[in-house]
C-alpha atoms as a PDB file:
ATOM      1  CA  UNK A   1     -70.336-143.506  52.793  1.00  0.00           C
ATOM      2  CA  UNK A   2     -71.700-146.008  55.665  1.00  0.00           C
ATOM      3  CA  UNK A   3     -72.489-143.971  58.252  1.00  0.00           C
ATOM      4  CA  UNK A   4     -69.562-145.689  61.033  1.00  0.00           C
ATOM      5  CA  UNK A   5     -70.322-143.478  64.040  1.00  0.00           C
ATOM      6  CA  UNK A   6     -73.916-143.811  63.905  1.00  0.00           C
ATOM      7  CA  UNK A   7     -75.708-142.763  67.044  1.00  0.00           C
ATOM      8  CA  UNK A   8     -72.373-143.259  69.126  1.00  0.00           C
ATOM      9  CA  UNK A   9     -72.244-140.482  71.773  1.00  0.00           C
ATOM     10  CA  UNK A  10     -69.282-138.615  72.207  1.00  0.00           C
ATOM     11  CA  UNK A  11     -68.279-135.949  74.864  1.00  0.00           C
ATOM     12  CA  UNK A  12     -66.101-133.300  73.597  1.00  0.00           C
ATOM     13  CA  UNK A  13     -64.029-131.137  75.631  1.00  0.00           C
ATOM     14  CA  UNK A  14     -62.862-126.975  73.604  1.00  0.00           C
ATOM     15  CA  UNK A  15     -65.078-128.284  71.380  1.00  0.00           C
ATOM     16  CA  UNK A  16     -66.970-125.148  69.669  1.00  0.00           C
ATOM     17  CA  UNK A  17     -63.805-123.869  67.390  1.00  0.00           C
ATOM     18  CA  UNK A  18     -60.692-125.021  66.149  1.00  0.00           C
ATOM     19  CA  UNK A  19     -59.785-128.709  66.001  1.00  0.00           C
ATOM     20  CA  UNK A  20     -62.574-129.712  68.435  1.00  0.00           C
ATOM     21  CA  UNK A  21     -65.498-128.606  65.930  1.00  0.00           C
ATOM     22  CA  UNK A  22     -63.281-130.103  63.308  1.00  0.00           C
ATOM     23  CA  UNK A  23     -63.523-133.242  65.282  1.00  0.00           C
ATOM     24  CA  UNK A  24     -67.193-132.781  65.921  1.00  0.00           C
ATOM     25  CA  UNK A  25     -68.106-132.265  62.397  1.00  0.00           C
ATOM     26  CA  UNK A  26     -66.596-135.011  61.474  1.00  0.00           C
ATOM     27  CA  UNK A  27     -68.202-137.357  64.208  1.00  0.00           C
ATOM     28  CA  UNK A  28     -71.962-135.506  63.248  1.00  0.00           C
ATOM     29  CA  UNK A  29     -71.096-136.066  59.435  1.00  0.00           C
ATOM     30  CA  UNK A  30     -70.586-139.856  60.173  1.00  0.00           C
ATOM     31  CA  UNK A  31     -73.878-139.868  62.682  1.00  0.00           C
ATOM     32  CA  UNK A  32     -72.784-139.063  65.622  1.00  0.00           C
ATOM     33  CA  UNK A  33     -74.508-137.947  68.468  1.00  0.00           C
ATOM     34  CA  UNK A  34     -72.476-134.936  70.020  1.00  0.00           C
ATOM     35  CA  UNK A  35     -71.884-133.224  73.623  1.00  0.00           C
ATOM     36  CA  UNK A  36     -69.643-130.518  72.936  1.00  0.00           C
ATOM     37  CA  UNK A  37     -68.229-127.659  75.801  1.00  0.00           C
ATOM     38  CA  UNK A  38     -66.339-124.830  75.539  1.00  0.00           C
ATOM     39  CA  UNK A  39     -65.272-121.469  77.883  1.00  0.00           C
ATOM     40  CA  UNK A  40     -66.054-119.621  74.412  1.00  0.00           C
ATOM     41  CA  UNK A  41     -69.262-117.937  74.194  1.00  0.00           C
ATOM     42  CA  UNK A  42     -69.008-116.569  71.125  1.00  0.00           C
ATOM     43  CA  UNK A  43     -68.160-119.702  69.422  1.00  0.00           C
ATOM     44  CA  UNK A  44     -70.888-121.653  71.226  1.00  0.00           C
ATOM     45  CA  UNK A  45     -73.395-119.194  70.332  1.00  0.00           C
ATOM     46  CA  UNK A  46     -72.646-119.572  66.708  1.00  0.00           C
ATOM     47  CA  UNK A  47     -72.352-123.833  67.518  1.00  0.00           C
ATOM     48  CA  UNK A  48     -76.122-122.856  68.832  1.00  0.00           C
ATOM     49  CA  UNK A  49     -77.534-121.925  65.122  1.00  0.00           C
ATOM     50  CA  UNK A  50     -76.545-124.725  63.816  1.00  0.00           C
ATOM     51  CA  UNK A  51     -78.631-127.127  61.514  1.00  0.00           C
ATOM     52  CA  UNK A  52     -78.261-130.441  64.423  1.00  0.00           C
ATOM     53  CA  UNK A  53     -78.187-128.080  67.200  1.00  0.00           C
ATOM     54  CA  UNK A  54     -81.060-129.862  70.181  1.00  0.00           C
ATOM     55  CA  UNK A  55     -81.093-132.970  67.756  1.00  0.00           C
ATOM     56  CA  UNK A  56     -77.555-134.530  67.767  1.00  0.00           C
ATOM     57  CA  UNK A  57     -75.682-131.924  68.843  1.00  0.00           C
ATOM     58  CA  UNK A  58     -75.791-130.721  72.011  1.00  0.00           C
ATOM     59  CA  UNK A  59     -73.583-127.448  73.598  1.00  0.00           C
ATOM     60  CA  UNK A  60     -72.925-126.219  76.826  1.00  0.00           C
ATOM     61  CA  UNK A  61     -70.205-123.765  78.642  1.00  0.00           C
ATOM     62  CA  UNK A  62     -67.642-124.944  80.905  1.00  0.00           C
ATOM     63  CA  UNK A  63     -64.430-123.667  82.154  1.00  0.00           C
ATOM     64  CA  UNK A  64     -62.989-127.301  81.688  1.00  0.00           C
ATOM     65  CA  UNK A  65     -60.323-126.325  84.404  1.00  0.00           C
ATOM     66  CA  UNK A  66     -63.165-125.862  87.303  1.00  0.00           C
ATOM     67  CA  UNK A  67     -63.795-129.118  88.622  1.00  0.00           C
ATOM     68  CA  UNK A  68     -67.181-127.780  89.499  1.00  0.00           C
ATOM     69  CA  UNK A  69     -68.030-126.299  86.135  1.00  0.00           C
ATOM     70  CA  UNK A  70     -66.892-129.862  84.768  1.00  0.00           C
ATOM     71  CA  UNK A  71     -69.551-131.838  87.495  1.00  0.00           C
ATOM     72  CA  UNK A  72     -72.343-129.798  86.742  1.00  0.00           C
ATOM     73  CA  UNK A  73     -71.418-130.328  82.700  1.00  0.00           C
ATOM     74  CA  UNK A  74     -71.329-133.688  83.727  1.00  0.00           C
ATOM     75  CA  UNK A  75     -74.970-133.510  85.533  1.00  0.00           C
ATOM     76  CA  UNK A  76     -76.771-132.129  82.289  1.00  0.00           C
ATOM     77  CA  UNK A  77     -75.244-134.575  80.344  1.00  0.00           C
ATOM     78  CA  UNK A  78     -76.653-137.919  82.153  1.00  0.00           C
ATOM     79  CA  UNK A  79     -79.818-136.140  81.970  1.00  0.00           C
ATOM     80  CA  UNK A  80     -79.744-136.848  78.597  1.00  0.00           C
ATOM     81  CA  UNK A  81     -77.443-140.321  78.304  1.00  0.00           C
ATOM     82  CA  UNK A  82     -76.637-142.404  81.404  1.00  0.00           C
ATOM     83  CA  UNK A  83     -73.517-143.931  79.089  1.00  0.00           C
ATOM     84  CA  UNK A  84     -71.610-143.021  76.339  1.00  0.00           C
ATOM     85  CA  UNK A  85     -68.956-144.130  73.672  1.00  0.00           C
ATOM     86  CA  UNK A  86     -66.041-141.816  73.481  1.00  0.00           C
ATOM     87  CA  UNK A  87     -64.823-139.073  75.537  1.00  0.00           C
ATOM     88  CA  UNK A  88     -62.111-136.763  73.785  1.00  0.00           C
ATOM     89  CA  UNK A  89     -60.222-134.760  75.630  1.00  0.00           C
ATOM     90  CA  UNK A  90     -59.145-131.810  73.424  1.00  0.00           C
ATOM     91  CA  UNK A  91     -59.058-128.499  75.877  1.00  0.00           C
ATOM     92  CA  UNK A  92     -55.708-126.701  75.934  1.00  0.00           C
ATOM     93  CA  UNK A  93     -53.696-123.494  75.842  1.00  0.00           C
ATOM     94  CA  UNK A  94     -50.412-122.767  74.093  1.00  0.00           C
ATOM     95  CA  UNK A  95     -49.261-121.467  77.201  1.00  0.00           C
ATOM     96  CA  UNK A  96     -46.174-118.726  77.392  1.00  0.00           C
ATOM     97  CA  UNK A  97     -43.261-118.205  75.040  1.00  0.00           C
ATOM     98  CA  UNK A  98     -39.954-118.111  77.004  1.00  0.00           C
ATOM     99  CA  UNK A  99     -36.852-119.531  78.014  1.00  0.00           C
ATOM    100  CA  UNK A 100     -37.957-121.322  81.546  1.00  0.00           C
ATOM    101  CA  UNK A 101     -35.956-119.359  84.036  1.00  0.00           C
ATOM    102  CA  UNK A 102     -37.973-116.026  82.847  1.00  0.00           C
ATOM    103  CA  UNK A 103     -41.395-117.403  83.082  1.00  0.00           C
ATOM    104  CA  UNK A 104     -43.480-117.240  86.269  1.00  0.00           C
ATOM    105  CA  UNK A 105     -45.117-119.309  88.857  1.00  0.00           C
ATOM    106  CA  UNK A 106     -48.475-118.605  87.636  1.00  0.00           C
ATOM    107  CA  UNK A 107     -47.937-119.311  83.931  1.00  0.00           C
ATOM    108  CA  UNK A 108     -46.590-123.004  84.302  1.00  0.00           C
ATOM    109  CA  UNK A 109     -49.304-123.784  86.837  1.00  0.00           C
ATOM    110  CA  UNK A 110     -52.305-122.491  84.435  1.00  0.00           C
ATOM    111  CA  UNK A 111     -50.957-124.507  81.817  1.00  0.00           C
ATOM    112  CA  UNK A 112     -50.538-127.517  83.812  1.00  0.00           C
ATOM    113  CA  UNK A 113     -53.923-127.175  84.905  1.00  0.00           C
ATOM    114  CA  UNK A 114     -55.668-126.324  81.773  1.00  0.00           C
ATOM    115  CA  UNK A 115     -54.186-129.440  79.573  1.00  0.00           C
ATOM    116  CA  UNK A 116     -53.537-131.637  82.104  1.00  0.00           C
ATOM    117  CA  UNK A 117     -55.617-131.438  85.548  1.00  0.00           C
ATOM    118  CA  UNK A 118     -58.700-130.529  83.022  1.00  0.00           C
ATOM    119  CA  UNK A 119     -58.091-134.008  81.383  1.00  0.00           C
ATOM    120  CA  UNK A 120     -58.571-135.631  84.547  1.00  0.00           C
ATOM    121  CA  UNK A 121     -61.578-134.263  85.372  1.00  0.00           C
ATOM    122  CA  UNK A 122     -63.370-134.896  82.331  1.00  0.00           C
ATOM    123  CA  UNK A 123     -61.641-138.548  82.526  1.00  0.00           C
ATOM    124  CA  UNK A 124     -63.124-139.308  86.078  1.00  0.00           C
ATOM    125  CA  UNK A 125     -66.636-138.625  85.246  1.00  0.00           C
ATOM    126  CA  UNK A 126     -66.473-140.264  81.476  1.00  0.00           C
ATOM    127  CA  UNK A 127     -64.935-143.263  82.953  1.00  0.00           C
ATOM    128  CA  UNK A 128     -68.335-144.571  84.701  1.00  0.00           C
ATOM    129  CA  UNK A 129     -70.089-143.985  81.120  1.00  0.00           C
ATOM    130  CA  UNK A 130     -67.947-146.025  79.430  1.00  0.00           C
ATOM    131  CA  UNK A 131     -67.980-148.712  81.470  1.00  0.00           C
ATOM    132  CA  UNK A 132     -72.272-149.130  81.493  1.00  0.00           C
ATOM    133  CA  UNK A 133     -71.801-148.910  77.741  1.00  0.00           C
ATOM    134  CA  UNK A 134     -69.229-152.009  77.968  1.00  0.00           C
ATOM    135  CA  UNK A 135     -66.726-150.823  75.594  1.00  0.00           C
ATOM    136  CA  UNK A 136     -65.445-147.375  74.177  1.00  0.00           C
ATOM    137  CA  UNK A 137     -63.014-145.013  73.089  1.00  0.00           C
ATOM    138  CA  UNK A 138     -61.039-142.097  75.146  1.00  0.00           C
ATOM    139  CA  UNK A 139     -58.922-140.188  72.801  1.00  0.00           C
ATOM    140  CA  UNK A 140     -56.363-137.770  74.093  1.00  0.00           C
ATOM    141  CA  UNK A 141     -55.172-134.712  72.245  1.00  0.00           C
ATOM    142  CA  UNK A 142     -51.549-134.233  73.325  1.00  0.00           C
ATOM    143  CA  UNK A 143     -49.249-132.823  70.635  1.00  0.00           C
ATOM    144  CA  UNK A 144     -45.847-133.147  68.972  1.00  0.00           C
ATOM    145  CA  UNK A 145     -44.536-131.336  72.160  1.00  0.00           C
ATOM    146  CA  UNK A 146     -45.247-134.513  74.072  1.00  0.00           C
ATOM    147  CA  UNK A 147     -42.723-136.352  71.971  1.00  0.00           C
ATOM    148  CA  UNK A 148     -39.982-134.145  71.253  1.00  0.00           C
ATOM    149  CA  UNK A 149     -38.953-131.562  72.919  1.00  0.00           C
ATOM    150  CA  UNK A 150     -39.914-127.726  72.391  1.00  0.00           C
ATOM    151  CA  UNK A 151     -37.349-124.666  73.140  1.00  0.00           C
ATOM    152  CA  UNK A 152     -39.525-121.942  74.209  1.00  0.00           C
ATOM    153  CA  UNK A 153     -42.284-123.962  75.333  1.00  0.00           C
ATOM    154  CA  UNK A 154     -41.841-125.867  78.330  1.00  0.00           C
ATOM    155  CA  UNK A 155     -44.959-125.671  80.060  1.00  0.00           C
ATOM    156  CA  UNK A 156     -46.941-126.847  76.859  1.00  0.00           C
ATOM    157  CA  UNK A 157     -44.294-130.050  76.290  1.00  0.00           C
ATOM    158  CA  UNK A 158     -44.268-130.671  79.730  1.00  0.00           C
ATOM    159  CA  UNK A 159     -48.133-131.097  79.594  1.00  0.00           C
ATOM    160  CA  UNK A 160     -48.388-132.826  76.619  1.00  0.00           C
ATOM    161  CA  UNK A 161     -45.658-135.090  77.820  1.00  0.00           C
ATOM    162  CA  UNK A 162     -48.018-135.630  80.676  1.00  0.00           C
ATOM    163  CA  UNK A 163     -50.871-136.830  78.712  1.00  0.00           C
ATOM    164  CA  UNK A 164     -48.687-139.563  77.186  1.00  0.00           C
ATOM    165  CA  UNK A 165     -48.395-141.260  80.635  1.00  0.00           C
ATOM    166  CA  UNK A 166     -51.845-140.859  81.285  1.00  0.00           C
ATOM    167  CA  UNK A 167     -52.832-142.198  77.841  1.00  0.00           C
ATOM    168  CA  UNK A 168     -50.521-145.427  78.509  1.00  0.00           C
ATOM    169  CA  UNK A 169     -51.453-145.793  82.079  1.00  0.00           C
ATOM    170  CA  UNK A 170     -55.514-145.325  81.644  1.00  0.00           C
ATOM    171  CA  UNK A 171     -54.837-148.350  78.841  1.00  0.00           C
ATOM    172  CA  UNK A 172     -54.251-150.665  80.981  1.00  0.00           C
ATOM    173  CA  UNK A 173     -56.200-149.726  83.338  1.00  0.00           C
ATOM    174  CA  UNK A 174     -59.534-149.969  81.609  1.00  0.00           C
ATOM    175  CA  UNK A 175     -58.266-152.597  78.791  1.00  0.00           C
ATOM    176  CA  UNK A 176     -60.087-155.125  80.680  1.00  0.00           C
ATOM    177  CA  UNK A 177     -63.371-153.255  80.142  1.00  0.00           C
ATOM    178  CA  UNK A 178     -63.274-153.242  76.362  1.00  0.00           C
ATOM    179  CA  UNK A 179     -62.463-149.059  76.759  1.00  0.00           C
ATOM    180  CA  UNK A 180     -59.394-148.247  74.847  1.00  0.00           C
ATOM    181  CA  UNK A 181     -57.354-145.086  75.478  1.00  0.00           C
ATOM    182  CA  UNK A 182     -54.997-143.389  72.642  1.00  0.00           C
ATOM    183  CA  UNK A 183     -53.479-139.687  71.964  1.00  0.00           C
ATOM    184  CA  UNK A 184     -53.338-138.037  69.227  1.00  0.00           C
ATOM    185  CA  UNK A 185     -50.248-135.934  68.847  1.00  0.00           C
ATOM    186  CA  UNK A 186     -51.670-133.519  66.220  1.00  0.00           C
ATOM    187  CA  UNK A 187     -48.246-131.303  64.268  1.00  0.00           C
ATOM    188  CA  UNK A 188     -48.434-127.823  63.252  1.00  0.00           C
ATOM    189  CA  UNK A 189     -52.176-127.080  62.409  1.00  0.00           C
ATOM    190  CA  UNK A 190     -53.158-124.799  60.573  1.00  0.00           C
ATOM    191  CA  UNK A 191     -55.307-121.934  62.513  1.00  0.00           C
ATOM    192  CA  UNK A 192     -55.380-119.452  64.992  1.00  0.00           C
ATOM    193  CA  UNK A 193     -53.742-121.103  67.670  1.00  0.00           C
ATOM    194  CA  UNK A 194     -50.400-121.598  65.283  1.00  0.00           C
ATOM    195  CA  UNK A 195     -50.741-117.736  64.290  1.00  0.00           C
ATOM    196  CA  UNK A 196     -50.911-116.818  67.942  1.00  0.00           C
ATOM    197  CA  UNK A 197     -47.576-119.068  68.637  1.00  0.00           C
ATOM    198  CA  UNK A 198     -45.684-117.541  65.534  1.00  0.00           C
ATOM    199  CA  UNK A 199     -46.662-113.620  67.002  1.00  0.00           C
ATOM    200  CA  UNK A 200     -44.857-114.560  70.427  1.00  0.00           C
ATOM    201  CA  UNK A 201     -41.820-116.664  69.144  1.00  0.00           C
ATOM    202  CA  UNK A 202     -40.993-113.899  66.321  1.00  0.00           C
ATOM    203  CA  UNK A 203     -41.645-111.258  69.080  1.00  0.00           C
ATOM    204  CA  UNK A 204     -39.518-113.157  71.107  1.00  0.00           C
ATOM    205  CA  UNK A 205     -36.889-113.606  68.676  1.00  0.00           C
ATOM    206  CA  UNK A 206     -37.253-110.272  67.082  1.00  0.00           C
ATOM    207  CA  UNK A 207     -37.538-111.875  63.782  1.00  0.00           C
ATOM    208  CA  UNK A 208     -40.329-111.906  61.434  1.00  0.00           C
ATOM    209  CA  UNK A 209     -43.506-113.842  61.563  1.00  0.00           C
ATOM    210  CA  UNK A 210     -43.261-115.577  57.858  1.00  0.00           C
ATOM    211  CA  UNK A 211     -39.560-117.032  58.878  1.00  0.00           C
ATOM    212  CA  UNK A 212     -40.918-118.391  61.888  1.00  0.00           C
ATOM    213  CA  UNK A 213     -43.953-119.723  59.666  1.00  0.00           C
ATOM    214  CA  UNK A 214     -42.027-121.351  56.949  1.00  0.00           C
ATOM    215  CA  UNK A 215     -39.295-122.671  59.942  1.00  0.00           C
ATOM    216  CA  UNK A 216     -42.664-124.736  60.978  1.00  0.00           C
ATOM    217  CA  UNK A 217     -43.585-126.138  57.785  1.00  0.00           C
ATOM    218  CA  UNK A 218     -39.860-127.061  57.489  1.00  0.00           C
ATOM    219  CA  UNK A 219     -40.357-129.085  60.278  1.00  0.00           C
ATOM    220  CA  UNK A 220     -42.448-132.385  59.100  1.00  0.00           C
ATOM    221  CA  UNK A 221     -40.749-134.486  56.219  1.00  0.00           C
ATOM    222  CA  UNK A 222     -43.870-133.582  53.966  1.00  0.00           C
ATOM    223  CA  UNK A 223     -43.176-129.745  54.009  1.00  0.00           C
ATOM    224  CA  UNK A 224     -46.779-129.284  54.992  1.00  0.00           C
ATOM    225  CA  UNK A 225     -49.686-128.021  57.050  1.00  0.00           C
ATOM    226  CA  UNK A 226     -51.855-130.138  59.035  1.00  0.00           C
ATOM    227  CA  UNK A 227     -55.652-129.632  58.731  1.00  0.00           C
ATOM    228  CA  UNK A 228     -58.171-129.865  62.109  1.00  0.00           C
ATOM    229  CA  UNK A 229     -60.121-131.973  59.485  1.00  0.00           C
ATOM    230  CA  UNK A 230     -56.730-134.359  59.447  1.00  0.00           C
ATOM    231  CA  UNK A 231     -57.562-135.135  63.320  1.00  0.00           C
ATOM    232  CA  UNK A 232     -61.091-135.223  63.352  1.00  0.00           C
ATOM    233  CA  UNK A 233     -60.777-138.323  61.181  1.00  0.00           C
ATOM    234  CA  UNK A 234     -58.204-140.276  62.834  1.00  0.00           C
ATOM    235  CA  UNK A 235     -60.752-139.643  66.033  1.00  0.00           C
ATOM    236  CA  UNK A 236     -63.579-141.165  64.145  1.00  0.00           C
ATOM    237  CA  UNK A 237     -61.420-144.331  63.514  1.00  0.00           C
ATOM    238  CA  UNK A 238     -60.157-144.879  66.492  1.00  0.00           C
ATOM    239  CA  UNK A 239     -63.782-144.485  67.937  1.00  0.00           C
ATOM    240  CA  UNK A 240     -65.165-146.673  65.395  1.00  0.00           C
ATOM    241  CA  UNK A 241     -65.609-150.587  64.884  1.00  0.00           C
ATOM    242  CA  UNK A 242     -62.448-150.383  62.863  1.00  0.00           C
ATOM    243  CA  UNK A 243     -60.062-149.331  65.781  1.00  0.00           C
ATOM    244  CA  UNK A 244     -61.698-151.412  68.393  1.00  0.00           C
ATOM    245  CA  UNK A 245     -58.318-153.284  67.989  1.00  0.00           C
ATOM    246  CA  UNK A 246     -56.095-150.152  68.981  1.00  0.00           C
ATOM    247  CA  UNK A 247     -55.222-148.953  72.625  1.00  0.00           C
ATOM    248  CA  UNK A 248     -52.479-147.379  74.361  1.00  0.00           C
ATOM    249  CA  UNK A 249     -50.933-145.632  71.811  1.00  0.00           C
ATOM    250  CA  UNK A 250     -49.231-142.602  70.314  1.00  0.00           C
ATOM    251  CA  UNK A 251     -50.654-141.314  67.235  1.00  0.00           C
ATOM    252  CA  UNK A 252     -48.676-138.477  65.033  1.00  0.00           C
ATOM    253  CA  UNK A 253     -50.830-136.950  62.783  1.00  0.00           C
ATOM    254  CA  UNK A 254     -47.989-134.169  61.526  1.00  0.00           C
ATOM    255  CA  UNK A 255     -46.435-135.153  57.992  1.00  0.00           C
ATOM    256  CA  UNK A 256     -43.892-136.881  59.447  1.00  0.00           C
ATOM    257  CA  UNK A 257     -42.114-134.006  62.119  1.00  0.00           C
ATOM    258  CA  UNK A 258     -38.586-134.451  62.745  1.00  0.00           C
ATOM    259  CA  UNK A 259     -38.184-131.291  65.020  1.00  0.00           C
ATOM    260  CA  UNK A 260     -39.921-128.502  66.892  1.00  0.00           C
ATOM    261  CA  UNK A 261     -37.083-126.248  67.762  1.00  0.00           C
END
């Protein structure tokens, strides 16, 4: 395999577990050069032992929502590359479980904040090393929930909903520097995030878990999963010479979902 990505730097936002590692993986397998962050210690410290750790891969801690933590993130990483090729912005929560008129102030505004102010934070700074590289890739991770609705969730699908008009706006803005903007809208992935959202809705239902688990997979057309490995490969298209053609769009990676309720 041609290695496509080779020495292309990418910034990675939640990038030490789940489908950000996934993506970064993927990136490093394909040459890479990496600048992961994440609020996760643990995870970061086990990101730390590995094999391209100081080499191509480079970690750090951030609270991605602290527009300070984010600069200073920001500060280390010139020290090392004034410009870069891709940013993707894959930090979120799941947020609460509820019908909207029970949940409180402070739940919709962390959410809000965490997948959607965090974006533009990360955005603002990225945007500056894109442009001295002359061309690149910023690849949103929005969700399902930004294109259908979700009962139960609307915090999350308003946010992800939010990162759809960003996506499309940010195209056009920067189309005319060669830097082209997509999201991802990844479907039910398999991992801890989707075990965390089946404990609250069957809580919240008072049914059990593996209904509300195989109600999920009954969602997409294809009866299936999807992998984090399934979305760290349509990121290392889009941010490769293949998908230098492709901006401003939304990308469903979910077997073909026809619901989320």
């Amino acid at each position: 395999m041609p290695l496509s990505l080779h020495n292309k730097k990418i910034i990675i936002s939640a990038g030490a577990s789940g489908i950000g590692w996934a993506i970064a993986k993927v990136c490093l397998s394909k040459g890479a050069i990496v600048y992961l962050c994440d609020i996760d210690i643990k995870s970061l410290k086990k990101i730390q032992k590995h094999p391209l750790n100081n080499k191509r891969l480079f970690s750090y801690e951030c609270d991605a929502s602290d527009e300070y933590e984010v600069s200073d993130l920001f500060d280390k990483i010139i020290k090392k590359t004034n410009k870069i090729d891709a940013l993707i912005n894959n930090v979120g929560v799941a947020g609460p479980t509820g019908s909207l008129e029970k949940l409180s102030s402070d739940e919709w505004e962390k959410t809000l904040k965490i997948n959607v102010v965090s974006h533009f934070y990360f955005t603002k700074l990225a945007i500056p090393m894109l442009k001295k590289n002359k061309s690149g890739s910023i690849i949103n991770i929005s969700s399902g929930a930004g294109i259908m609705g979700f009962p139960l969730r609307s915090p999350y699908a308003a946010s992800k909903w939010a990162i759809i008009g960003v996506t499309k706006t940010l195209a056009m803005e920067l189309g005319k520097f060669k830097i082209r903007v997509n999201a991802i809208c990844p479907g039910t992935i398999k991992g801890d995030r989707m075990v965390r959202v089946i404990r609250d809705k069957a809580k919240f239902l008072k049914i059990s878990k593996k209904i509300i688990e195989k109600d999920f997979v009954s969602m997409a057309s294809m009866n299936c999963w999807i992998y984090e490995e399934d979305i760290g490969k349509l990121c290392s298209f889009l941010i490769s010479r293949d998908g230098e053609r492709i901006s401003g769009q939304t990308i469903p990676v979910d077997g073909n979902a026809t619901r989320l309720d």
